[in-house]
PDB file of N, CA and C in Angstrom:
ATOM      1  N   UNK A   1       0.848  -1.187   0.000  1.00  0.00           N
ATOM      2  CA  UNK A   1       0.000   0.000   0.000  1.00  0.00           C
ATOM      3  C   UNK A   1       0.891   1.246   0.000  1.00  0.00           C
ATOM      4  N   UNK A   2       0.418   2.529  -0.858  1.00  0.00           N
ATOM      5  CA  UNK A   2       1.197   3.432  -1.103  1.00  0.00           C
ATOM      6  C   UNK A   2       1.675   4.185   0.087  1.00  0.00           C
ATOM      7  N   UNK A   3       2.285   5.231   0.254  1.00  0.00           N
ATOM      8  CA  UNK A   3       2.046   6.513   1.544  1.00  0.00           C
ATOM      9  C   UNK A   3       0.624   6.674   1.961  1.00  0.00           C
ATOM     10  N   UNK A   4       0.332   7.646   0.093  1.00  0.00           N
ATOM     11  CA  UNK A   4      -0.670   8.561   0.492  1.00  0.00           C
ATOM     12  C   UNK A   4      -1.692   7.799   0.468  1.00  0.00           C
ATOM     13  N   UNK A   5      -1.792   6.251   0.320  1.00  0.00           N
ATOM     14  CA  UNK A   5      -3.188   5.653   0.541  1.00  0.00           C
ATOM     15  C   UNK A   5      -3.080   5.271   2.565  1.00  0.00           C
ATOM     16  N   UNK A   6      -1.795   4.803   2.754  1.00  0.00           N
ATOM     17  CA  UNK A   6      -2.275   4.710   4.213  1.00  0.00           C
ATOM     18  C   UNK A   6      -2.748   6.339   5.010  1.00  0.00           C
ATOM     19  N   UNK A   7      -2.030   6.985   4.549  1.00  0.00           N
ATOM     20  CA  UNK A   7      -2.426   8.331   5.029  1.00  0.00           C
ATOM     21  C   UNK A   7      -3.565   8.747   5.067  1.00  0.00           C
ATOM     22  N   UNK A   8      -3.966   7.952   3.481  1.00  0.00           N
ATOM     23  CA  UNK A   8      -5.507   8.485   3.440  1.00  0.00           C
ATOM     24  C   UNK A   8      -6.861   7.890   4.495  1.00  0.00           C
ATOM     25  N   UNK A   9      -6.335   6.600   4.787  1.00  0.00           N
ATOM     26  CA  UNK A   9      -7.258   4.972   5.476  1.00  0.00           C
ATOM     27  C   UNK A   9      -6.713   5.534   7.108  1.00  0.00           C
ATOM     28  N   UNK A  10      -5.821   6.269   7.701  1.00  0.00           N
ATOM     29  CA  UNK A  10      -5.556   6.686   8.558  1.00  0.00           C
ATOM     30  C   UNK A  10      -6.502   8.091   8.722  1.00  0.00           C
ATOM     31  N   UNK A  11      -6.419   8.793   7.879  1.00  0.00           N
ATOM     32  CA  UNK A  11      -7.328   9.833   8.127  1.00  0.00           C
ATOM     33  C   UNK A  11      -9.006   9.544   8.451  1.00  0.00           C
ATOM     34  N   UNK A  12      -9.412   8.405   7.246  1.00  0.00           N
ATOM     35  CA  UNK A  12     -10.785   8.036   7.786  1.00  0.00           C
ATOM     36  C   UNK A  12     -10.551   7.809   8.698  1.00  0.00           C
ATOM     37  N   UNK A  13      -9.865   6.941   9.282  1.00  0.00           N
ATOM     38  CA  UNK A  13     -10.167   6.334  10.559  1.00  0.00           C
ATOM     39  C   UNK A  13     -10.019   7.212  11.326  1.00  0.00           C
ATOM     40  N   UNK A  14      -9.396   8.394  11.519  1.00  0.00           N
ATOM     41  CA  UNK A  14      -9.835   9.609  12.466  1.00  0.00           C
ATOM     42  C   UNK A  14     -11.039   9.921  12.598  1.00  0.00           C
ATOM     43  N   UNK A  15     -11.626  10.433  11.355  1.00  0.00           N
ATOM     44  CA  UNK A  15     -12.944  10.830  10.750  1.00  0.00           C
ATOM     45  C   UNK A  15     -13.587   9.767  11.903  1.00  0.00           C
ATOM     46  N   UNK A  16     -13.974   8.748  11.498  1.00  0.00           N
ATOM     47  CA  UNK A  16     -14.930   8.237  12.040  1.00  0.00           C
ATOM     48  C   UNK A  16     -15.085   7.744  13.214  1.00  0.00           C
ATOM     49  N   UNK A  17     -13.511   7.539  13.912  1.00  0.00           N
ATOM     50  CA  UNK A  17     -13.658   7.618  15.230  1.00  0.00           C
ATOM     51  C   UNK A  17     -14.167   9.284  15.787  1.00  0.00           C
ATOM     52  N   UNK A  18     -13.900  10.060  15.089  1.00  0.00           N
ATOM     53  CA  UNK A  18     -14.348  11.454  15.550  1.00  0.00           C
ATOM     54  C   UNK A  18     -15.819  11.477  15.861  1.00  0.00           C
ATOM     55  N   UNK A  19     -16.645  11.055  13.915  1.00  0.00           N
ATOM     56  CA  UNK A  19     -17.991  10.786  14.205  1.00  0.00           C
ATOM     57  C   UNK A  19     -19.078  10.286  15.297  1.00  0.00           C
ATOM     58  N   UNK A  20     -18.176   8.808  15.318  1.00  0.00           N
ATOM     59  CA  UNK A  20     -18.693   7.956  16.356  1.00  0.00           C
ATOM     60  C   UNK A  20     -18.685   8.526  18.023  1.00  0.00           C
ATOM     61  N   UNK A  21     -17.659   9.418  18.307  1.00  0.00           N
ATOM     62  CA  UNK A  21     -17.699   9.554  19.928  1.00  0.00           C
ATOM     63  C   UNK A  21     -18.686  10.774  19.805  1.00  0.00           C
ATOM     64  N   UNK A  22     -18.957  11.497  18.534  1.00  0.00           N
ATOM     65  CA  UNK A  22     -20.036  12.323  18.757  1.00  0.00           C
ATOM     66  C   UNK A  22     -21.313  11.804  18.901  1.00  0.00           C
ATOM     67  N   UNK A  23     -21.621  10.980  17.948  1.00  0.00           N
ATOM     68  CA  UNK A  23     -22.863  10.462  18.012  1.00  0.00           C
ATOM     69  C   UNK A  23     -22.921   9.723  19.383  1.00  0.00           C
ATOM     70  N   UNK A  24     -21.897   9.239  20.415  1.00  0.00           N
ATOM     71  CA  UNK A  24     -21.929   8.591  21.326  1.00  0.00           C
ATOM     72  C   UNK A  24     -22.535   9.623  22.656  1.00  0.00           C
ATOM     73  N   UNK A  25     -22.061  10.877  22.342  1.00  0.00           N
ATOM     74  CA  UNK A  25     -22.007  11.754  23.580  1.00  0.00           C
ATOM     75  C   UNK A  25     -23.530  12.528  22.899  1.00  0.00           C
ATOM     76  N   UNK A  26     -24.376  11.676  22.367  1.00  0.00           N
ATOM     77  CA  UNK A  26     -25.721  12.303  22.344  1.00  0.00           C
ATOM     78  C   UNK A  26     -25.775  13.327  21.276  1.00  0.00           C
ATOM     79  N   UNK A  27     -24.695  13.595  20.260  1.00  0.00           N
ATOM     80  CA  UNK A  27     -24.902  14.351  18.944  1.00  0.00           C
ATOM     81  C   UNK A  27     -24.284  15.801  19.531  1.00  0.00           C
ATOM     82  N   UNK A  28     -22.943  16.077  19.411  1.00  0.00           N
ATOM     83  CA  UNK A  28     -22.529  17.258  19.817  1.00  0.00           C
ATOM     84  C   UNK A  28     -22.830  18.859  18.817  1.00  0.00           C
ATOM     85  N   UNK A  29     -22.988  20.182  19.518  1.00  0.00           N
ATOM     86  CA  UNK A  29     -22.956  21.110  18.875  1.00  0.00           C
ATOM     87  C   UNK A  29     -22.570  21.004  17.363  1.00  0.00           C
ATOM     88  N   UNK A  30     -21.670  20.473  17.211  1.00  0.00           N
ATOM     89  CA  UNK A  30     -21.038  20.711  15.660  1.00  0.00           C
ATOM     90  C   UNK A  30     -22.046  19.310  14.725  1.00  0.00           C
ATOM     91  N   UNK A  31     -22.492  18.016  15.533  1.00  0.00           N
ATOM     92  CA  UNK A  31     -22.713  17.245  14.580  1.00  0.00           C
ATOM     93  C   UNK A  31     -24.414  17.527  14.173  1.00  0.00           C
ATOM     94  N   UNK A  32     -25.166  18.475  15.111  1.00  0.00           N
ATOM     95  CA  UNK A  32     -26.726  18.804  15.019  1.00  0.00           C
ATOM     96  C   UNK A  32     -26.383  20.085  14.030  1.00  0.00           C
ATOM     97  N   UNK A  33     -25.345  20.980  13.558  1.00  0.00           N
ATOM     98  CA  UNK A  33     -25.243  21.616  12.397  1.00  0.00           C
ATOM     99  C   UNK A  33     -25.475  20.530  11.138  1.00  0.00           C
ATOM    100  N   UNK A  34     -24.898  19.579  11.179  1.00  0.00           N
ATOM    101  CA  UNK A  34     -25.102  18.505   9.920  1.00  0.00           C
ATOM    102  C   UNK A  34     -26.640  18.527   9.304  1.00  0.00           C
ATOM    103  N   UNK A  35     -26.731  18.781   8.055  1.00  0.00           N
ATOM    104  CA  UNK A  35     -28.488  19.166   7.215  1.00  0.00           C
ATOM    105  C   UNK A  35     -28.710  17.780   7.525  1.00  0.00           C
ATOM    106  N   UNK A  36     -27.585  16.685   6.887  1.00  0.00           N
ATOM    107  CA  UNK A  36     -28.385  15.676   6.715  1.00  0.00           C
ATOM    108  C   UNK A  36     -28.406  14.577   8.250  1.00  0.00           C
ATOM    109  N   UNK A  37     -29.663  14.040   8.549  1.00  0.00           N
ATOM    110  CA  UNK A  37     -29.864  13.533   9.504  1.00  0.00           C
ATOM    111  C   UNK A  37     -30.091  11.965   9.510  1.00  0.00           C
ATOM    112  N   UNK A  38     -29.479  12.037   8.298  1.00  0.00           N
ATOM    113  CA  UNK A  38     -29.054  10.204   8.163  1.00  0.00           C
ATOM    114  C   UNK A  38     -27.818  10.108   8.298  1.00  0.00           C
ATOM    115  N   UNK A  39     -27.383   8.166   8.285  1.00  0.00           N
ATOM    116  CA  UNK A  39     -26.034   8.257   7.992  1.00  0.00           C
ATOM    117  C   UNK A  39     -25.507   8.439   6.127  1.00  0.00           C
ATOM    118  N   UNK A  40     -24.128   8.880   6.863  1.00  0.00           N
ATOM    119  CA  UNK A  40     -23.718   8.819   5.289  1.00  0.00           C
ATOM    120  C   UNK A  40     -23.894   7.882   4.095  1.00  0.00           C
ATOM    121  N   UNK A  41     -24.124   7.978   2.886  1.00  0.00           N
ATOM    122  CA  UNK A  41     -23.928   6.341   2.577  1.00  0.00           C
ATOM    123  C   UNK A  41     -22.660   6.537   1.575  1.00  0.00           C
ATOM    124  N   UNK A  42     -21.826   7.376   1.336  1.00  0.00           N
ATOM    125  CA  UNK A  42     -20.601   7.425   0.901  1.00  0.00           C
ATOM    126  C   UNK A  42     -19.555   7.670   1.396  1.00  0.00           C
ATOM    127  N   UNK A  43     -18.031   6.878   1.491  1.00  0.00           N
ATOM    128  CA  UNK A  43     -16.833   7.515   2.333  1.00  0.00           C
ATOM    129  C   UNK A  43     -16.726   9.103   1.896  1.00  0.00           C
ATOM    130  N   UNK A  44     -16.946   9.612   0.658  1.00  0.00           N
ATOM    131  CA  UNK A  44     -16.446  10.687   0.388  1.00  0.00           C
ATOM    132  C   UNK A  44     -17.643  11.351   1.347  1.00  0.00           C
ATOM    133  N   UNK A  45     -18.914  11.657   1.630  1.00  0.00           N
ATOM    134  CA  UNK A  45     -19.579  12.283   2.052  1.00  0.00           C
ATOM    135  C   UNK A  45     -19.753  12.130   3.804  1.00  0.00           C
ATOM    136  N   UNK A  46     -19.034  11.185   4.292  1.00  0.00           N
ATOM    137  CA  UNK A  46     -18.772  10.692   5.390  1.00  0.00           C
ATOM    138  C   UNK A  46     -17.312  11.394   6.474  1.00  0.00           C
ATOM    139  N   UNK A  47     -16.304  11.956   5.008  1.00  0.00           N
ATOM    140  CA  UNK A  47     -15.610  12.782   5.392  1.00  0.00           C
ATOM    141  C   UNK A  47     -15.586  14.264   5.160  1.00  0.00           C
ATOM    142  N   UNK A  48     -16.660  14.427   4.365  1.00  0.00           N
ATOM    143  CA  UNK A  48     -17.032  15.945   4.387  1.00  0.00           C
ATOM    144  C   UNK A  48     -17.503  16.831   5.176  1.00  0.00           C
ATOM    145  N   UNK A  49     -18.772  15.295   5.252  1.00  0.00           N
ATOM    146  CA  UNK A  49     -19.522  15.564   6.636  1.00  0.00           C
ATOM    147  C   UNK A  49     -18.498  15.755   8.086  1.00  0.00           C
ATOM    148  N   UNK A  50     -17.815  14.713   8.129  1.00  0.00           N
ATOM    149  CA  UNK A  50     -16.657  14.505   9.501  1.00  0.00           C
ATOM    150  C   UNK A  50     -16.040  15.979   9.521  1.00  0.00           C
ATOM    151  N   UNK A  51     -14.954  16.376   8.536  1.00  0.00           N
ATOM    152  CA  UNK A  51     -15.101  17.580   8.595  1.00  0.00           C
ATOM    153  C   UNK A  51     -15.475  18.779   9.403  1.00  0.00           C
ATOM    154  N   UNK A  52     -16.767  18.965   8.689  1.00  0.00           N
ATOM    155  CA  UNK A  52     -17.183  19.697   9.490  1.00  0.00           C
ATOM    156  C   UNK A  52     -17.593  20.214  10.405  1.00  0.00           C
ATOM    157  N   UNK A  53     -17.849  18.500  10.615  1.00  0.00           N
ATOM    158  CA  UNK A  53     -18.546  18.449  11.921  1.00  0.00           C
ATOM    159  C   UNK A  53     -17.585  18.131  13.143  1.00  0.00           C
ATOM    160  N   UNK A  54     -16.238  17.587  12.759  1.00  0.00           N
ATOM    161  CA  UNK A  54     -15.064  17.620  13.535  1.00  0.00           C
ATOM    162  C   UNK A  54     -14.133  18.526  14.107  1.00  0.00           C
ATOM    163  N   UNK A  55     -14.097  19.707  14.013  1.00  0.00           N
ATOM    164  CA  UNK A  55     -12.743  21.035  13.935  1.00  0.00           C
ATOM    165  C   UNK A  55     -11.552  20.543  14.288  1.00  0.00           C
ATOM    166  N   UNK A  56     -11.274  19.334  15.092  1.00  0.00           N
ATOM    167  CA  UNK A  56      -9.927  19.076  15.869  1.00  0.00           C
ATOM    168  C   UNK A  56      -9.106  18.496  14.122  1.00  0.00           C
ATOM    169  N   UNK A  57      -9.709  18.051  13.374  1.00  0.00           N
ATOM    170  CA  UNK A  57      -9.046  17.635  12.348  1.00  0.00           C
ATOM    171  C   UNK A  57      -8.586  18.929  11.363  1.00  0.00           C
ATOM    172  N   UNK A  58      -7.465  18.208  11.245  1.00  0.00           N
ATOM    173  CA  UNK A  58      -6.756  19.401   9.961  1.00  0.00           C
ATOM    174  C   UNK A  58      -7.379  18.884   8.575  1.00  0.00           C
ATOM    175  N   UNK A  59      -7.341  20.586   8.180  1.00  0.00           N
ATOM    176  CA  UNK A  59      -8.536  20.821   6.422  1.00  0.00           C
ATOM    177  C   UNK A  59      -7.644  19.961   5.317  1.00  0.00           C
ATOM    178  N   UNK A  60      -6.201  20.065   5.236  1.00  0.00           N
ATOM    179  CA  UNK A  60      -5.450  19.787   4.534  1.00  0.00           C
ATOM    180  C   UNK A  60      -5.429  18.370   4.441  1.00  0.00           C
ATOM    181  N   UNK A  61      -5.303  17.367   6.006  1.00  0.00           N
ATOM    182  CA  UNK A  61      -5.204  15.976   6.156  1.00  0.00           C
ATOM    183  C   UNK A  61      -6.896  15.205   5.247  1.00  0.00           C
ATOM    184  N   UNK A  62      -7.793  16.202   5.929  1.00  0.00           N
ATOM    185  CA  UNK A  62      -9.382  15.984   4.817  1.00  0.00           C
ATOM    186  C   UNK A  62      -9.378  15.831   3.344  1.00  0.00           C
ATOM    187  N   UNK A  63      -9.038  17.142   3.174  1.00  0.00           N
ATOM    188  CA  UNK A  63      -8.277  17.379   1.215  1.00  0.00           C
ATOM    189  C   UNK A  63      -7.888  16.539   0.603  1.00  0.00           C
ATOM    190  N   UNK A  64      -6.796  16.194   1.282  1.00  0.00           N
ATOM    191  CA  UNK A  64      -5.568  15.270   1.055  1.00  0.00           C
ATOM    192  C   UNK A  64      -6.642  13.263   0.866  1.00  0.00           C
ATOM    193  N   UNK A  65      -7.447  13.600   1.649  1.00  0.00           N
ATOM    194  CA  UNK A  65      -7.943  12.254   1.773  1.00  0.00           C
ATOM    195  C   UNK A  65      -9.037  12.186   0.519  1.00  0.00           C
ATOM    196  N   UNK A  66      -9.400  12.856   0.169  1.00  0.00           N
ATOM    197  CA  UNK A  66     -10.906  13.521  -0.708  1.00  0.00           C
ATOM    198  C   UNK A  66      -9.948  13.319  -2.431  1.00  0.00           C
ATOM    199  N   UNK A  67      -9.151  13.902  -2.333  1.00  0.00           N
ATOM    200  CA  UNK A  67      -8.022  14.040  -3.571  1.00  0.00           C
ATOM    201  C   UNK A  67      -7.264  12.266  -4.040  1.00  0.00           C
ATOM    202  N   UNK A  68      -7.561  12.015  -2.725  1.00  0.00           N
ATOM    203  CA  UNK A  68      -6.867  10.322  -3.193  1.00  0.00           C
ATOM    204  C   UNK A  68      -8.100   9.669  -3.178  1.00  0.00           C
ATOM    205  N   UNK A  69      -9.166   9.799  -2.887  1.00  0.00           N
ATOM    206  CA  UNK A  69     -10.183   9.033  -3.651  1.00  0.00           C
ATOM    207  C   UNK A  69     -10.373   9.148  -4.392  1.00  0.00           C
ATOM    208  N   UNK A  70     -10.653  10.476  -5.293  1.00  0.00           N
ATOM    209  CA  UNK A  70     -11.123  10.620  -6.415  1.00  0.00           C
ATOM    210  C   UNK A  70      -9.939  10.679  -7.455  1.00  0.00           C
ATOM    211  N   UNK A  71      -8.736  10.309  -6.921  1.00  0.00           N
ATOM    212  CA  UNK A  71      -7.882   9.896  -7.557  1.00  0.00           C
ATOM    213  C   UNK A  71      -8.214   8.385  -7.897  1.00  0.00           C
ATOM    214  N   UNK A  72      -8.312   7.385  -7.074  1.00  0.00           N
ATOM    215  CA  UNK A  72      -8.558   6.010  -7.116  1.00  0.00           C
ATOM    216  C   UNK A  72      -9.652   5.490  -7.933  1.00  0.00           C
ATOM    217  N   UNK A  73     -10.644   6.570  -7.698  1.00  0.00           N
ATOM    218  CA  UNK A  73     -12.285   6.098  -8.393  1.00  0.00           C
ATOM    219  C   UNK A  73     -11.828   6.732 -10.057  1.00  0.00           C
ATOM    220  N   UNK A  74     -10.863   7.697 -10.315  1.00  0.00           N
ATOM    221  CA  UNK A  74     -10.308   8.379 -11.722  1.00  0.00           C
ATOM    222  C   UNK A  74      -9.865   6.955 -12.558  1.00  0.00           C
ATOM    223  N   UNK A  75      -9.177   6.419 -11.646  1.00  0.00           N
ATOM    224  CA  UNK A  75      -8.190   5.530 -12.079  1.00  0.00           C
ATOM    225  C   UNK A  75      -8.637   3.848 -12.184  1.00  0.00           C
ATOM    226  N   UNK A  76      -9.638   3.580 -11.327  1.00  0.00           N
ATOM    227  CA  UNK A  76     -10.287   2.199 -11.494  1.00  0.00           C
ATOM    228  C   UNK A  76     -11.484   3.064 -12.818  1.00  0.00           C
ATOM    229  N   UNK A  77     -12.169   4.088 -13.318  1.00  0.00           N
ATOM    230  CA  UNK A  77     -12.768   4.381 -14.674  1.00  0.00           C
ATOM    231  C   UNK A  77     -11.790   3.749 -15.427  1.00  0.00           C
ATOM    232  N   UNK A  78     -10.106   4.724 -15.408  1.00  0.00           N
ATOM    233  CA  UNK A  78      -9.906   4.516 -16.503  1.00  0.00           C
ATOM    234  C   UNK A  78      -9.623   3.107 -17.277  1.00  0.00           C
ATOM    235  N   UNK A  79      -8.778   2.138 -15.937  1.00  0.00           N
ATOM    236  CA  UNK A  79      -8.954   0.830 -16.414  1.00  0.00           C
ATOM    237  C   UNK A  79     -10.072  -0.012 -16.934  1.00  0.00           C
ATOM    238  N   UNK A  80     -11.011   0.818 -16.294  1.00  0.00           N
ATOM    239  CA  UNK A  80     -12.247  -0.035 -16.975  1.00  0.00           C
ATOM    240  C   UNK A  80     -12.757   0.535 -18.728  1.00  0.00           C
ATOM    241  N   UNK A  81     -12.100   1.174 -19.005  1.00  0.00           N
ATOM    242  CA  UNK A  81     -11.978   1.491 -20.295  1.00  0.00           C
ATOM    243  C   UNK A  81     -11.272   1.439 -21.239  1.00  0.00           C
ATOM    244  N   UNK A  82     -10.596   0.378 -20.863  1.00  0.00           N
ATOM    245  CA  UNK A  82      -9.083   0.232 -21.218  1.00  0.00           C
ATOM    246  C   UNK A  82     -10.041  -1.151 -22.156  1.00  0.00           C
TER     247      UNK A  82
END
């Protein structure tokens, strides 16, 4: 596995341990800003959401994670067109 893919599988896993202790502590200030009041059903929208709803996380480590997916999902298209 590359750098920037563990970097990236490290960052979710911030994300969603972030998510989870919110939703644990009864839905904190930042996660009742969230419009949507389901769960996510995409990683990419799962860390957008996290995000925002996280502040302790850095914007760049998010980016950085958002940029290598849609790097990955670029790149399993293009093979499939191959």
């Amino acid at each position: 596995m590359s750098i920037e893919k563990k970097y990236a599988l490290e960052t979710v896993k911030e994300v969603v341990k972030c998510l989870s202790e919110n939703v644990n502590n009864g839905l904190s200030d930042n996660c009742k800003k969230c419009s949507k009041k389901e769960l996510c059903d995409s990683l990419y929208d799962l860390i957008i959401c996290g995000y925002r709803m996280c502040s302790d996380l850095m914007h760049g480590a998010v980016m950085h994670t958002i940029l290598e997916i849609e790097r990955t999902e670029r790149d399993l298209k293009d093979q499939a067109s191959l």
